[in-house]
C-alpha atoms as a PDB file:
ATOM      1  CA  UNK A   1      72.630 129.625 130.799  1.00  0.00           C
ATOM      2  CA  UNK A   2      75.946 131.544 131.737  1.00  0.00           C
ATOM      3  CA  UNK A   3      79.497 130.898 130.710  1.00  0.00           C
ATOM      4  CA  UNK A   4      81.552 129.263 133.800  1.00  0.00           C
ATOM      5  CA  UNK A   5      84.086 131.717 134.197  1.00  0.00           C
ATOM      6  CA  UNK A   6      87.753 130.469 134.000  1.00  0.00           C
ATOM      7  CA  UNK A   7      90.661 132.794 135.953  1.00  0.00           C
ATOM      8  CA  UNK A   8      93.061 132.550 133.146  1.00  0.00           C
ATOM      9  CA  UNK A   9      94.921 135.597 134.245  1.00  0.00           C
ATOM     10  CA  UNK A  10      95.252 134.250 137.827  1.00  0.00           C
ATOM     11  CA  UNK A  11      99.450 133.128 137.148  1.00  0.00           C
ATOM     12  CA  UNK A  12     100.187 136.174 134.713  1.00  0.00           C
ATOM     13  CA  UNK A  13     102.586 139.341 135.747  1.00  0.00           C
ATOM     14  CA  UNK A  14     100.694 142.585 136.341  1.00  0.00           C
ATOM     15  CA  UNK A  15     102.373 144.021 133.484  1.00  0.00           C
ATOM     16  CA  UNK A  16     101.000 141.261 131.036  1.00  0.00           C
ATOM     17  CA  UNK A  17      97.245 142.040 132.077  1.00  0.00           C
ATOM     18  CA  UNK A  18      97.868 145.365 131.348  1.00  0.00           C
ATOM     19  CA  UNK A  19      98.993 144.896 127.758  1.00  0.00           C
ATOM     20  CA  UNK A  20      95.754 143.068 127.396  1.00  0.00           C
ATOM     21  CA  UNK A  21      93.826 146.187 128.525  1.00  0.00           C
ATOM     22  CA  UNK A  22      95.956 147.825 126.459  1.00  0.00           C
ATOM     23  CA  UNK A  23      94.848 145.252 123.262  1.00  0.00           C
ATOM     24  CA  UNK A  24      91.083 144.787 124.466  1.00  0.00           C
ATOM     25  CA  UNK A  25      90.471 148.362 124.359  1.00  0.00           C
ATOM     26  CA  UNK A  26      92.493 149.206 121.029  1.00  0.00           C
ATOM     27  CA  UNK A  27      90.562 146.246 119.182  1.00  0.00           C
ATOM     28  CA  UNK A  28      87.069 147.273 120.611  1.00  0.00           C
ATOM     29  CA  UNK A  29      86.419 143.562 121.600  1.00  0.00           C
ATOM     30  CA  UNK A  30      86.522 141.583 124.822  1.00  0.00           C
ATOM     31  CA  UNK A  31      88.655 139.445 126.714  1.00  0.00           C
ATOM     32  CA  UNK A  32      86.827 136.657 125.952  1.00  0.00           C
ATOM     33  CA  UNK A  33      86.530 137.568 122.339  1.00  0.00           C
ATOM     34  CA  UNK A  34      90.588 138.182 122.019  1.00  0.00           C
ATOM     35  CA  UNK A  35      90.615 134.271 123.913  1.00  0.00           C
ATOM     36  CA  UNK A  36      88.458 132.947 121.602  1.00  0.00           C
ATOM     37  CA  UNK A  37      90.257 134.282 118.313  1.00  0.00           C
ATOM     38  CA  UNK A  38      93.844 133.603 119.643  1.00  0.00           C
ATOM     39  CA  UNK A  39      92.686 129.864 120.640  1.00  0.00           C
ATOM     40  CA  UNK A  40      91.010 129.823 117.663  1.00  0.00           C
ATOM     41  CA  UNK A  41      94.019 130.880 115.384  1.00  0.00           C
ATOM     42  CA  UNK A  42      96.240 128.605 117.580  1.00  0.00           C
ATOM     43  CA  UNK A  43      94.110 125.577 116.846  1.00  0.00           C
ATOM     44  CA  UNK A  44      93.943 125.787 113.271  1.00  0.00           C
ATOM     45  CA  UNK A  45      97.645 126.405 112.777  1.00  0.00           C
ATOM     46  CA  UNK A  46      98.848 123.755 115.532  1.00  0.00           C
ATOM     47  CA  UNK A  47      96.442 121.218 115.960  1.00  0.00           C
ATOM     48  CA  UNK A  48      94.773 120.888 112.745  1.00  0.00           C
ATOM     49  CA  UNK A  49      97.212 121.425 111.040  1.00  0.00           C
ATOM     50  CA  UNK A  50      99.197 118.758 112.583  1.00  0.00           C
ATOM     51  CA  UNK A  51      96.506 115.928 111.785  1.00  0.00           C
ATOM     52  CA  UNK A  52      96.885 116.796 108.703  1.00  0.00           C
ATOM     53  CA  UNK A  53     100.161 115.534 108.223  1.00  0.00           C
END
């Protein structure tokens, strides 16, 4: 089963997709990868950590 695809980048400036080239290809990972670990980080520091308290 595939992954519905989602156009994130759709509202971002030209110059902002090419910084995540830029990151992508320095990290060795993929778009979706870098997504999934900032969302990831995000989470836990905003949204669990917020229940917490």
């Amino acid at each position: 089963m595939s992954t519905p695809k989602v156009r994130i980048l759709a509202d971002v400036s030209v110059e902002t997709k090419q910084k995540l080239e830029e990151v992508v290809q320095t990290l060795k990972i993929t778009k979706k990868d870098f997504f999934d670990r900032i969302i990831d980080d995000y989470y836990e520091e905003y949204v669990v950590n917020q229940n917490k308290n």
